[in-house]
C-alpha atoms as a PDB file:
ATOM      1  CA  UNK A   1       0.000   0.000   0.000  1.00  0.00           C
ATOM      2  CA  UNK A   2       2.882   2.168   0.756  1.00  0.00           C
ATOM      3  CA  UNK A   3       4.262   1.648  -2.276  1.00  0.00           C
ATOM      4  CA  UNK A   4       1.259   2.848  -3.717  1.00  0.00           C
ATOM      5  CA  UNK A   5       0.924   5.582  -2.856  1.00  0.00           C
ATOM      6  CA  UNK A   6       4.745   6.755  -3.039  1.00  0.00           C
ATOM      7  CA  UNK A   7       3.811   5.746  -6.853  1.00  0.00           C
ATOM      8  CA  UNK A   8       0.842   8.262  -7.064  1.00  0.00           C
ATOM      9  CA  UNK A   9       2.716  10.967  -5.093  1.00  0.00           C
ATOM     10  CA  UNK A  10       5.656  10.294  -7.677  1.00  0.00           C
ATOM     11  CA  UNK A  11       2.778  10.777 -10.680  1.00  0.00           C
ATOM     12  CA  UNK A  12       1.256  13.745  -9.759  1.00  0.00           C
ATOM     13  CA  UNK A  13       3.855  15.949  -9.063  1.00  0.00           C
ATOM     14  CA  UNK A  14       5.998  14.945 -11.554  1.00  0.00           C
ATOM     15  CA  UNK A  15       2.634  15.584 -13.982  1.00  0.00           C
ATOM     16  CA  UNK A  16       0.687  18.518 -12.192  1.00  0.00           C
ATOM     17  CA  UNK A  17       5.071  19.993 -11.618  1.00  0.00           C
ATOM     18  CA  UNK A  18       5.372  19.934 -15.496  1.00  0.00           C
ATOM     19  CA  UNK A  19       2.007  21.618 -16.152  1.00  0.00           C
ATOM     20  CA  UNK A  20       2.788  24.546 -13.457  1.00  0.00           C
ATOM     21  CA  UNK A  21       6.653  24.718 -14.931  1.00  0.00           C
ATOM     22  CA  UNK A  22       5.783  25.408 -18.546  1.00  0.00           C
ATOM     23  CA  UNK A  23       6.565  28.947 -19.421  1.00  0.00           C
ATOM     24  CA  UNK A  24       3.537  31.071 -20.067  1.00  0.00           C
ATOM     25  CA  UNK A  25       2.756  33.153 -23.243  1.00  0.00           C
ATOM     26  CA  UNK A  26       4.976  36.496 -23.728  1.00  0.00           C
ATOM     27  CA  UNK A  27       2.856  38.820 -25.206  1.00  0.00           C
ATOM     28  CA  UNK A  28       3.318  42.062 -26.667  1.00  0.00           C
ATOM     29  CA  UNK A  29       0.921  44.263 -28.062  1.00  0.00           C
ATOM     30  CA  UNK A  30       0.602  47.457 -30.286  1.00  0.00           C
ATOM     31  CA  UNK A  31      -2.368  49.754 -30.761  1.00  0.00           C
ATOM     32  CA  UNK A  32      -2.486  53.506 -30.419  1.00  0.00           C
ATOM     33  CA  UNK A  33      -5.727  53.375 -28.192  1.00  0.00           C
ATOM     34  CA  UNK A  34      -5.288  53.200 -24.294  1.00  0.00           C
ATOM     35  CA  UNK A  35      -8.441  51.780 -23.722  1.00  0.00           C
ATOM     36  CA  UNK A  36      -8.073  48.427 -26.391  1.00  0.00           C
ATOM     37  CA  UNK A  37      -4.992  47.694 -24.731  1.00  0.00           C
ATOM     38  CA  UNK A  38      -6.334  48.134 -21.220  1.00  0.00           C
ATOM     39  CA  UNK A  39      -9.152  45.782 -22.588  1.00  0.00           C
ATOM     40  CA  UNK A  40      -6.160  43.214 -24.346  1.00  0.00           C
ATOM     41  CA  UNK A  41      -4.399  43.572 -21.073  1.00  0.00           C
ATOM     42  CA  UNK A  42      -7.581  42.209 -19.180  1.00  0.00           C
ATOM     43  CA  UNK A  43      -8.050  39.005 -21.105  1.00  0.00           C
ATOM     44  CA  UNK A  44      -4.722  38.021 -21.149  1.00  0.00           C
ATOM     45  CA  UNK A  45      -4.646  38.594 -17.072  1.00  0.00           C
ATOM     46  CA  UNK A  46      -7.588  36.653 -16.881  1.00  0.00           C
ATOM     47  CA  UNK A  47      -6.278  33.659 -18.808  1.00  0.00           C
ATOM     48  CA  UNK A  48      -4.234  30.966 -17.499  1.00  0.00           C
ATOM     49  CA  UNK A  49      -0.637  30.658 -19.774  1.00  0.00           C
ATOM     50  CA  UNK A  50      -0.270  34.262 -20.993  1.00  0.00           C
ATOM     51  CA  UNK A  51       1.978  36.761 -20.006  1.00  0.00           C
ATOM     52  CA  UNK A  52       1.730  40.330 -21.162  1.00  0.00           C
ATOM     53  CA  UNK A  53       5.278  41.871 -20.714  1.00  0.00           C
ATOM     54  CA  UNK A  54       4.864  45.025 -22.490  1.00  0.00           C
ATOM     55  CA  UNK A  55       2.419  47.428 -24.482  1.00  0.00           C
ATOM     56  CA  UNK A  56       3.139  49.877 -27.437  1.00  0.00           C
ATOM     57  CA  UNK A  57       0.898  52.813 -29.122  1.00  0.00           C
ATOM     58  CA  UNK A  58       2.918  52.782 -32.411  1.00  0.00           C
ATOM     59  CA  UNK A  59       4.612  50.954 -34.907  1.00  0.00           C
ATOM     60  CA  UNK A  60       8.514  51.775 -34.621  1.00  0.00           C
ATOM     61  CA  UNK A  61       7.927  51.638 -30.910  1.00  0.00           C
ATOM     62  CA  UNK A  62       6.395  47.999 -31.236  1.00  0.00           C
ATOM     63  CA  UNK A  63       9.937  46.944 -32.856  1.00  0.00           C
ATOM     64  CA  UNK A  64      11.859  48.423 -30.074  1.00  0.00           C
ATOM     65  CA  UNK A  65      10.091  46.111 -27.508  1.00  0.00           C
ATOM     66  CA  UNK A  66      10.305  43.095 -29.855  1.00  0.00           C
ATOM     67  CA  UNK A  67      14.154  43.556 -29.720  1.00  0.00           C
ATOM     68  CA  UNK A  68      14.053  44.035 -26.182  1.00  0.00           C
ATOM     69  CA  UNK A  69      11.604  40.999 -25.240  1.00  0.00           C
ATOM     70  CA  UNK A  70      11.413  38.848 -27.853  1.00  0.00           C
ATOM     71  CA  UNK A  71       7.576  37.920 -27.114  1.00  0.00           C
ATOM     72  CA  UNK A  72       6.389  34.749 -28.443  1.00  0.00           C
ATOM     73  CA  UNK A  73       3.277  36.752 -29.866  1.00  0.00           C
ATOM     74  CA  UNK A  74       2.817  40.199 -31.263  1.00  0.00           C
ATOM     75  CA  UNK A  75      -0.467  41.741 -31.737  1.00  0.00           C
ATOM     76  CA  UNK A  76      -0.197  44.336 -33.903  1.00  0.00           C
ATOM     77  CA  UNK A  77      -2.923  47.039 -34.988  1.00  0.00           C
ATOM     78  CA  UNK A  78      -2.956  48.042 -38.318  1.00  0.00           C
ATOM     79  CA  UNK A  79      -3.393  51.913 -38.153  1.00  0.00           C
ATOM     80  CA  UNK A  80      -0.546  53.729 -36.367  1.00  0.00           C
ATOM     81  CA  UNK A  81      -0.189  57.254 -36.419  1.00  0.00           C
ATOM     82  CA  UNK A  82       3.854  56.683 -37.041  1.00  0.00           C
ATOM     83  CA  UNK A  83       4.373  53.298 -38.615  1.00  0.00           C
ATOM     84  CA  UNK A  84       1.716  51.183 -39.253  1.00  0.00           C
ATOM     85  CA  UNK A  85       1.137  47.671 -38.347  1.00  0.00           C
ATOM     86  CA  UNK A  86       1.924  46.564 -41.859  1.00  0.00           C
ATOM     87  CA  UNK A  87       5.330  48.007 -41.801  1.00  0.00           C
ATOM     88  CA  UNK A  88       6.425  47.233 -38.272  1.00  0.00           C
ATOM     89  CA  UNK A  89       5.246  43.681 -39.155  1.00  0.00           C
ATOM     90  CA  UNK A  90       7.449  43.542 -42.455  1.00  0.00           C
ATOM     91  CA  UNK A  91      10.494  45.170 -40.076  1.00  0.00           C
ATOM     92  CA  UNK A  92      10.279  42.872 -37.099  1.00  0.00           C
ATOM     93  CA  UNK A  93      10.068  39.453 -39.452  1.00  0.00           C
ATOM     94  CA  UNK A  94      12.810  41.029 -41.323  1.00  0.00           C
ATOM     95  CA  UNK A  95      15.358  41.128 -38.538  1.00  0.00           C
ATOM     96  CA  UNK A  96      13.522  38.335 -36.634  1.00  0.00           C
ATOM     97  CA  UNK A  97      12.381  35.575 -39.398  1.00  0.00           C
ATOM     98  CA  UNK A  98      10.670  33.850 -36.877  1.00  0.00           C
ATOM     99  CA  UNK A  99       8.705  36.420 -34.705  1.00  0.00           C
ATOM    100  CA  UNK A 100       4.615  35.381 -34.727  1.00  0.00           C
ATOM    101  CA  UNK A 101       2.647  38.703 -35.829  1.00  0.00           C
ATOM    102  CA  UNK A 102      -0.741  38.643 -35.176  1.00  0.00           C
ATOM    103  CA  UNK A 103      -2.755  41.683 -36.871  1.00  0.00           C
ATOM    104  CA  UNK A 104      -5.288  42.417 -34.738  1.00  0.00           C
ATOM    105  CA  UNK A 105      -7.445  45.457 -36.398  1.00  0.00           C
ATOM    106  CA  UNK A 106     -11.077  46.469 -37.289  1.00  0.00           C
ATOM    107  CA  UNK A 107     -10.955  46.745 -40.848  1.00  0.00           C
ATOM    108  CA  UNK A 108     -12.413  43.664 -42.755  1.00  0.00           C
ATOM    109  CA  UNK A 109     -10.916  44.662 -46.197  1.00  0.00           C
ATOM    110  CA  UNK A 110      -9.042  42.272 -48.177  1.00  0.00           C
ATOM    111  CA  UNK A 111      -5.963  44.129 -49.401  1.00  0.00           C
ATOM    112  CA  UNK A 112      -5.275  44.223 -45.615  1.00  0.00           C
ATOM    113  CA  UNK A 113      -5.488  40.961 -45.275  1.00  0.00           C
ATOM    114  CA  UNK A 114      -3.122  40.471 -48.349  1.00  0.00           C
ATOM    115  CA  UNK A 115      -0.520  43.447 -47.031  1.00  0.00           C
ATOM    116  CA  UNK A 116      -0.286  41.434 -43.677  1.00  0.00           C
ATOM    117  CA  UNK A 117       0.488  38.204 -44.916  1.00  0.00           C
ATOM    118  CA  UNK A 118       2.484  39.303 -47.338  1.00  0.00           C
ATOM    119  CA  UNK A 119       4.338  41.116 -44.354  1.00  0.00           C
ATOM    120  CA  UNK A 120       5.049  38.232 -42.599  1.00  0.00           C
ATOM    121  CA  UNK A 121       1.982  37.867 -40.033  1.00  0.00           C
ATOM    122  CA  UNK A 122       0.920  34.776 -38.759  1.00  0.00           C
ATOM    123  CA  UNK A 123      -2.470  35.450 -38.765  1.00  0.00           C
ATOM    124  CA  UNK A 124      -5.406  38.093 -38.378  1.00  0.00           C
ATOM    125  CA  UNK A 125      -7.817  38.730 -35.954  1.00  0.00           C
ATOM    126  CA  UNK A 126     -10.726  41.637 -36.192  1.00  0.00           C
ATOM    127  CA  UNK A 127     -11.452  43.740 -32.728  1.00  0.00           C
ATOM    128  CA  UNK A 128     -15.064  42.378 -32.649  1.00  0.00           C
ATOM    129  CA  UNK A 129     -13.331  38.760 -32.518  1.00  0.00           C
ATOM    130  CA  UNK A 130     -15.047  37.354 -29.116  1.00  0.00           C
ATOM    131  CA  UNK A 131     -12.603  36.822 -26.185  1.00  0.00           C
ATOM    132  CA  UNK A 132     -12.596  33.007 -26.567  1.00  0.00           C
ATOM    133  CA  UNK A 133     -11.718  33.026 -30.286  1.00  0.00           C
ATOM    134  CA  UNK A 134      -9.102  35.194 -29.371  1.00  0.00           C
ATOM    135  CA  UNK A 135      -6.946  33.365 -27.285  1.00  0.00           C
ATOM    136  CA  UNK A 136      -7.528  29.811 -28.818  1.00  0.00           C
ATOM    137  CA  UNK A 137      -6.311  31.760 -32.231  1.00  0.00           C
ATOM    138  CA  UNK A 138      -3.540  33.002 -30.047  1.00  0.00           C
ATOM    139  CA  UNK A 139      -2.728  29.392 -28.506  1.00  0.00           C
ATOM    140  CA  UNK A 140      -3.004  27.952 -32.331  1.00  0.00           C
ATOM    141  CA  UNK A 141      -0.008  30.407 -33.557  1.00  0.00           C
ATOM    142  CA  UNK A 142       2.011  30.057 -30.288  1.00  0.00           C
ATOM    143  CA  UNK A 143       1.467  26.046 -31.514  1.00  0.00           C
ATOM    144  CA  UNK A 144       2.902  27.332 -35.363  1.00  0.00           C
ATOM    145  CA  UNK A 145      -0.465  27.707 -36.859  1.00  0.00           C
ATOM    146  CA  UNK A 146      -2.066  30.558 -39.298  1.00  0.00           C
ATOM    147  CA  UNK A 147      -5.154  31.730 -39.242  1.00  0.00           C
ATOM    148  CA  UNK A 148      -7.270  34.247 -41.063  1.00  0.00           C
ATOM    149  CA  UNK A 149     -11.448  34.643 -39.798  1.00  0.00           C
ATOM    150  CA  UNK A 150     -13.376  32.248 -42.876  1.00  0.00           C
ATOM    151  CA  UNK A 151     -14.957  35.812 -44.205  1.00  0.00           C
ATOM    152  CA  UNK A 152     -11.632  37.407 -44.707  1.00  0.00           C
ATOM    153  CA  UNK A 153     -10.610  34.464 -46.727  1.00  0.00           C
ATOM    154  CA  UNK A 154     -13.282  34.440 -48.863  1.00  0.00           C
ATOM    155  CA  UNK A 155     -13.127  37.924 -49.688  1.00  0.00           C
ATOM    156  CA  UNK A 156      -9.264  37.328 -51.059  1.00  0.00           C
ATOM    157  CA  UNK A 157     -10.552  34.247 -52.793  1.00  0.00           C
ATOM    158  CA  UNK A 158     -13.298  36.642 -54.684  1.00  0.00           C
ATOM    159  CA  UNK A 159     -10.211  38.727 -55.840  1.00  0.00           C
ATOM    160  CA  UNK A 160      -7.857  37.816 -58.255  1.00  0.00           C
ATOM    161  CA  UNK A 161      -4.157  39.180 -59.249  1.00  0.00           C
ATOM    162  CA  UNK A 162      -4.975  41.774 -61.934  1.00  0.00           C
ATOM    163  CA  UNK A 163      -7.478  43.356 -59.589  1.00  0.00           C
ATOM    164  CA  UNK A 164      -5.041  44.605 -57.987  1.00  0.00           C
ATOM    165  CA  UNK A 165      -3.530  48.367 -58.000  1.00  0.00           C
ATOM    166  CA  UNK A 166      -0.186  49.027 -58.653  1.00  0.00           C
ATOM    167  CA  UNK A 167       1.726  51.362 -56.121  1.00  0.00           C
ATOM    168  CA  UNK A 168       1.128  54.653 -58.255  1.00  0.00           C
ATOM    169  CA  UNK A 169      -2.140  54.094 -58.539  1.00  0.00           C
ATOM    170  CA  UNK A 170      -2.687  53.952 -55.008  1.00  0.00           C
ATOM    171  CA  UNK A 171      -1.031  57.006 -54.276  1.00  0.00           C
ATOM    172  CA  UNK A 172      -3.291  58.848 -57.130  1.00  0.00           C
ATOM    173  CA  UNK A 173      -6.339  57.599 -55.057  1.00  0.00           C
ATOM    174  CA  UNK A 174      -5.477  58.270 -51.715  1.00  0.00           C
ATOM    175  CA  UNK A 175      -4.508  62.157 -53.226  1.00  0.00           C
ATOM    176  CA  UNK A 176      -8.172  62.082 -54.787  1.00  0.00           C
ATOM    177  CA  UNK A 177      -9.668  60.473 -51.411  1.00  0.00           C
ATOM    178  CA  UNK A 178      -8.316  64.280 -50.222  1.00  0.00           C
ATOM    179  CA  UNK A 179     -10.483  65.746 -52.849  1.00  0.00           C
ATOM    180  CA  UNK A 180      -7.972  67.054 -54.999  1.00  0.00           C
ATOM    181  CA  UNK A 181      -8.536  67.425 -58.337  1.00  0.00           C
ATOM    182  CA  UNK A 182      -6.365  65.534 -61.465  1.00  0.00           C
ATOM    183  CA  UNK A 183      -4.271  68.461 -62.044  1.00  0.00           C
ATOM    184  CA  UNK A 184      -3.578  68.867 -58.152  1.00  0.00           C
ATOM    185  CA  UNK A 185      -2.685  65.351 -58.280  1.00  0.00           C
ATOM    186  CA  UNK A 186      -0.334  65.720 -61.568  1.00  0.00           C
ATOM    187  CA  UNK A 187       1.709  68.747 -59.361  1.00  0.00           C
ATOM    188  CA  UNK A 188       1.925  66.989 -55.859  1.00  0.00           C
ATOM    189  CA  UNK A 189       2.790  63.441 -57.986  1.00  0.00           C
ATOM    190  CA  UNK A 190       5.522  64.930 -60.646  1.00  0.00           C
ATOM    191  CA  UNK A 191       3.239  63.659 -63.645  1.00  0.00           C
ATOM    192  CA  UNK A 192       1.267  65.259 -65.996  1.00  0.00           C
ATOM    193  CA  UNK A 193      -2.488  65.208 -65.693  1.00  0.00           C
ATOM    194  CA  UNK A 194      -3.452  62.705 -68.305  1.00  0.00           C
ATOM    195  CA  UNK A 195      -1.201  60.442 -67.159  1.00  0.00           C
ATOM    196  CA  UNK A 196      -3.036  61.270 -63.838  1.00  0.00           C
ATOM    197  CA  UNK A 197      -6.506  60.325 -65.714  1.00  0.00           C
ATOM    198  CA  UNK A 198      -4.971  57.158 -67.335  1.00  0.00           C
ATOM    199  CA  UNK A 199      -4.038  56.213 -63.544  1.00  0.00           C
ATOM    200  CA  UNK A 200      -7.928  56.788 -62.583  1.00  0.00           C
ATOM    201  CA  UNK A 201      -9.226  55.418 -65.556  1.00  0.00           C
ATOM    202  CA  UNK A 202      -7.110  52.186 -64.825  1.00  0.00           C
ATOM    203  CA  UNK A 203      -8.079  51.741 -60.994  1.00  0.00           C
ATOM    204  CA  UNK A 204     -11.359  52.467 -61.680  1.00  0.00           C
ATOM    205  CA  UNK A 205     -11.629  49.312 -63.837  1.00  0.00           C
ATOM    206  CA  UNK A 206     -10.016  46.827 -61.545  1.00  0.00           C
ATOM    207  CA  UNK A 207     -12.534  48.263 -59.088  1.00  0.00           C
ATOM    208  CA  UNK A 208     -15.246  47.860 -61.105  1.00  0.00           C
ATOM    209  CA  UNK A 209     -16.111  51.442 -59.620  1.00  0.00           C
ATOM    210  CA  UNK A 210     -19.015  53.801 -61.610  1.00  0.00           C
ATOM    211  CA  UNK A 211     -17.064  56.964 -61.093  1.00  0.00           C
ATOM    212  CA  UNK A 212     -14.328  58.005 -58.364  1.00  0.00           C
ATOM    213  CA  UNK A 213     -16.196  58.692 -55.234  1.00  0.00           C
ATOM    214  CA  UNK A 214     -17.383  54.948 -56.109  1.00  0.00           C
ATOM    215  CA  UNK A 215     -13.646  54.370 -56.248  1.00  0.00           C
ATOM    216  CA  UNK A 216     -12.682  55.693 -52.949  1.00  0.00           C
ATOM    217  CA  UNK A 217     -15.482  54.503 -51.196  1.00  0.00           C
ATOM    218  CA  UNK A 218     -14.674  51.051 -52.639  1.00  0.00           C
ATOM    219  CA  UNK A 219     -10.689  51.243 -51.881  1.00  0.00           C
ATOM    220  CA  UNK A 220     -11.610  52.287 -48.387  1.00  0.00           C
ATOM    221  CA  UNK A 221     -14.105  49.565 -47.424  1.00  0.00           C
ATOM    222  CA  UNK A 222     -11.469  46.756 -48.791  1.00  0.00           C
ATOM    223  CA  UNK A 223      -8.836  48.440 -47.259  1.00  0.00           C
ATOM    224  CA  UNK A 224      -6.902  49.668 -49.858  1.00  0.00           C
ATOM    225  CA  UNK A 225      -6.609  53.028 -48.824  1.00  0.00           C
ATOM    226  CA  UNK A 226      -7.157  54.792 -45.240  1.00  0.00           C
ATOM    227  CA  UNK A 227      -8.906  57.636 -44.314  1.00  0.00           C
ATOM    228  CA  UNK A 228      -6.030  57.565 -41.195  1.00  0.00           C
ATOM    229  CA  UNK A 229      -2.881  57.388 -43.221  1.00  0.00           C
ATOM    230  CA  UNK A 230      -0.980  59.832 -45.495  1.00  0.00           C
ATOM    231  CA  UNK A 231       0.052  58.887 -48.974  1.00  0.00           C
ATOM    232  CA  UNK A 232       2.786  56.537 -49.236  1.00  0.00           C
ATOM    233  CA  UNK A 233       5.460  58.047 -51.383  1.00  0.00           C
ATOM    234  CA  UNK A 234       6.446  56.037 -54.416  1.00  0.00           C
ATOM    235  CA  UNK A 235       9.237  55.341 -57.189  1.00  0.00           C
ATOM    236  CA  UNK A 236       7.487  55.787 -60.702  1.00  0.00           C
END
């Protein structure tokens, strides 16, 4: 009998030990408002295995704490007043190939979806995700996983690769988001204005927009362009 239960003793400790040894979660997370990361903060208290060790409200200041903690998870917001999530994304996998990014955001758009994994990010979570989705998406990338929400994916799926805009014709959108006219455009972009209209005529196709408020309002609900963020500046 003694043996027993020296046997069971042995068991559970050495079992129950293992579970209560395992490192937790490092978490860091990124998002310009206070009160989403107060509310990240309080999930991740309030569930067993995850640590949060550290909380940024931009993008280059997200990379600093990556290089000083080197989290197992990042979750990055898109929209960043200095570097957005994109970016910071692309810089951290960049100088750490094996960092897990996951974009956490509100926008539903599919270019997003497309900038993030093409960034690096191991997967993408919207803001209205419920708490329990959350973390098991967070658990299944800690395990090596990828996910994207089944609505994101089929939006990409309903795209295909000559829908989308080249570089330049971003930038002449985002300009005309601003309500400036072709000509304004042609002056702020170095180009002349019917190269400007040969731009709009061109992204208005792939949009499948009527004119270029349909255009805008388009680009903006897939993500393509944001009402938050300044032109990018690019080469010809």
């Amino acid at each position: 009998m003694a043996k027993v239960l020296v046997l069971w003793h042995f068991t559970f400790f050495r079992l129950h030990g293992d579970a209560m040894e395992q490192a937790p979660i490092t978490v860091v997370t990124a998002d310009d408002h206070p009160v989403f990361r107060q509310g990240i903060a309080s999930v991740l208290a309030s569930a067993p295995g995850f640590c949060l060790v550290a909380e940024a409200t931009g993008g280059r200041e997200a990379i600093a704490l990556y290089r000083c903690h080197r989290p197992d998870l990042v979750l990055m917001d898109i929209q960043m007043p200095d570097l957005d999530g994109v970016e910071a994304t692309h810089s951290i996998r960049h100088e750490f190939p094996h960092a897990a990014i996951v974009v956490l955001t509100t926008y539903e758009g599919d270019a997003l979806v497309m900038r993030a994994m093409k960034a690096g990010a191991a997967g993408y979570l919207l803001k209205s995700a419920a708490r329990h989705e959350m973390l098991e998406t967070l658990r299944a990338i800690h395990s090596g996983q990828r996910h994207v929400p089944p609505l994101l994916i089929q939006a990409v799926a309903r795209q295909t690769p000559g829908d989308e805009l080249t570089p330049r014709e971003i930038q002449v959108l985002e300009l005309a988001s601003l309500g400036k006219s072709n000509r304004l455009i042609g002056q702020q972009l170095c180009i002349a204005e019917e190269t400007v209209k040969v731009h709009m005529k061109n992204l208005m196709a792939k949009l499948q927009a009527n004119d270029r408020t349909h255009a805008v309002l388009l680009a903006l609900g897939r993500g393509i362009i944001s009402i938050r963020n300044r032109p990018r500046p690019v080469l010809s």
